[in-house]
Protein backbone atom coordinates (compact mmCIF):
# COMPACT_ATOMS: atom_id res chain seq x y z
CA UNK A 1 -52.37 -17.98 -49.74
CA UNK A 2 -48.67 -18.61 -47.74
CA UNK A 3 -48.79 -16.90 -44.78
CA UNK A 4 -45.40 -16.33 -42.15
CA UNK A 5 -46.27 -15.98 -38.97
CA UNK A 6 -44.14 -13.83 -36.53
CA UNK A 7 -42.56 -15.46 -33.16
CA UNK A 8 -39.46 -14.88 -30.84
CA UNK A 9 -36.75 -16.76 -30.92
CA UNK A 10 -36.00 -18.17 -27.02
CA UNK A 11 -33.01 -20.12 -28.15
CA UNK A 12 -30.78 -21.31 -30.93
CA UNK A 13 -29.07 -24.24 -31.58
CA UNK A 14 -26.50 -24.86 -34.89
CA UNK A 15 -29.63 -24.71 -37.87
CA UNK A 16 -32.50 -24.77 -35.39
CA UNK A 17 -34.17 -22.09 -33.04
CA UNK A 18 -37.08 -22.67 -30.49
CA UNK A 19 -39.25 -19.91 -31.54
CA UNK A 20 -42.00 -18.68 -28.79
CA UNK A 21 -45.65 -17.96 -31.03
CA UNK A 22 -48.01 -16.59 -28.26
CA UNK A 23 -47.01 -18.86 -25.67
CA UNK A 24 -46.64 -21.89 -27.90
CA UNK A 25 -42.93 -23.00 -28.59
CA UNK A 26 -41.80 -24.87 -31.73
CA UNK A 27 -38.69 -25.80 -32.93
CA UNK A 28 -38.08 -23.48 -36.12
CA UNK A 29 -35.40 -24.56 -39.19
CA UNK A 30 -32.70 -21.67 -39.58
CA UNK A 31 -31.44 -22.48 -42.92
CA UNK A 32 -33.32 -19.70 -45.46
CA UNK A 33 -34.02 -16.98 -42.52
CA UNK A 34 -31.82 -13.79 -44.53
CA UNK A 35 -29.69 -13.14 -41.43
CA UNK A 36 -28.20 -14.23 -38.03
CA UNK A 37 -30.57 -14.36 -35.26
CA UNK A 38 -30.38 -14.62 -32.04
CA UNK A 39 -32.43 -15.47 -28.77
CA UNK A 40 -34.79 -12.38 -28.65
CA UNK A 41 -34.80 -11.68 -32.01
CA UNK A 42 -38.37 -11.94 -33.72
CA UNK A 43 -38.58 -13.77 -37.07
CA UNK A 44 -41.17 -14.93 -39.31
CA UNK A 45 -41.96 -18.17 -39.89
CA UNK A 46 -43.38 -19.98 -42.69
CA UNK A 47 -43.98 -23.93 -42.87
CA UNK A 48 -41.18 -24.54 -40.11
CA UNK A 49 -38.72 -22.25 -41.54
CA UNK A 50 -37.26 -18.81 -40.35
CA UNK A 51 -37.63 -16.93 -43.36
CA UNK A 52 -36.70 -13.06 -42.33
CA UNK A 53 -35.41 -11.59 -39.00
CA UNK A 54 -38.03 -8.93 -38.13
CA UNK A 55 -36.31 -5.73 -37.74
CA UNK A 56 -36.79 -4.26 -34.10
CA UNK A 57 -38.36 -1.10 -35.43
CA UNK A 58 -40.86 -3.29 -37.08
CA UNK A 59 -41.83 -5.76 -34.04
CA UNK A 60 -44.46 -3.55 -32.22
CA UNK A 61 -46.10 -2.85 -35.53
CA UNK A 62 -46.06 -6.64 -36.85
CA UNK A 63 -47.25 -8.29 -33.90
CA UNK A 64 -50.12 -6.03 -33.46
CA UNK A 65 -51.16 -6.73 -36.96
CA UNK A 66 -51.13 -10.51 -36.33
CA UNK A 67 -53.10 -9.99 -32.63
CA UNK A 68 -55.61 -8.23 -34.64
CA UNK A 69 -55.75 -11.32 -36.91
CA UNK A 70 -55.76 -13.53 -33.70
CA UNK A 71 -58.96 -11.78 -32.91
CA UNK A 72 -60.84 -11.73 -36.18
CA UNK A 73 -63.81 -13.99 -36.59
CA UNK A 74 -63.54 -17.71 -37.01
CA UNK A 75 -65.07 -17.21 -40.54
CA UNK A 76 -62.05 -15.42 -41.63
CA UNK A 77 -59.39 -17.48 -43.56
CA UNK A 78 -56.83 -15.27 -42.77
CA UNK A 79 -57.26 -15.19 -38.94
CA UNK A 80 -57.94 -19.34 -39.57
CA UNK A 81 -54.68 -19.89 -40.75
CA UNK A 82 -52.77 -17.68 -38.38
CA UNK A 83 -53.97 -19.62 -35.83
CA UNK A 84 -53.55 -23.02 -37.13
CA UNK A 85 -50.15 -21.99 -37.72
CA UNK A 86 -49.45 -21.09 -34.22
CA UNK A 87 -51.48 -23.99 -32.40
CA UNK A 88 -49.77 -26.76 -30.21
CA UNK A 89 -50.15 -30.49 -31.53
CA UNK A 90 -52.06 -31.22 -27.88
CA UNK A 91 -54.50 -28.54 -30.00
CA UNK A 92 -54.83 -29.76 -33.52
CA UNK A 93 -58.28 -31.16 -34.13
């Protein structure tokens, strides 16, 4: 399964935003994300790449769904790869 994850975008830079995931910044590729964003703006990200601009009607909703995720068992491969999505490199195992 391909899961996006959501984060906010903290700043932009020609193709390439630094995208805040739950206190963990990465640098996110802009080129198939389906609209301008801008720092503040919440997109999710799959593999490195912006793929949609979260609506800001939607951004209270999403991120709740994916901190309930956060907090799901370790057993659960959903909450397993949210979190490997979103971990630093000083994390990875």
């Amino acid at each position: 399964m391909c899961l996006g994850v959501p984060g906010k975008v903290v700043e932009v830079n020609d193709m390439t935003a630094l995208v805040d995931f739950w206190g963990v910044r990465k640098p996110v590729m802009l080129h198939t994300v389906d609209e301008p964003v801008a720092p503040g703006d919440y997109v999710l990200v799959h593999v490195g790449f912006a793929i949609r601009r979260i609506p800001p009607e939607e951004v209270e909703e999403t991120l709740a769904f994916y901190e309930a995720l956060l907090r799901a068992a370790e057993e659960d491969l959903m909450a397993a790869e949210v979190q490997s999505e979103i971990r630093s490199p000083e994390e990875a195992p």
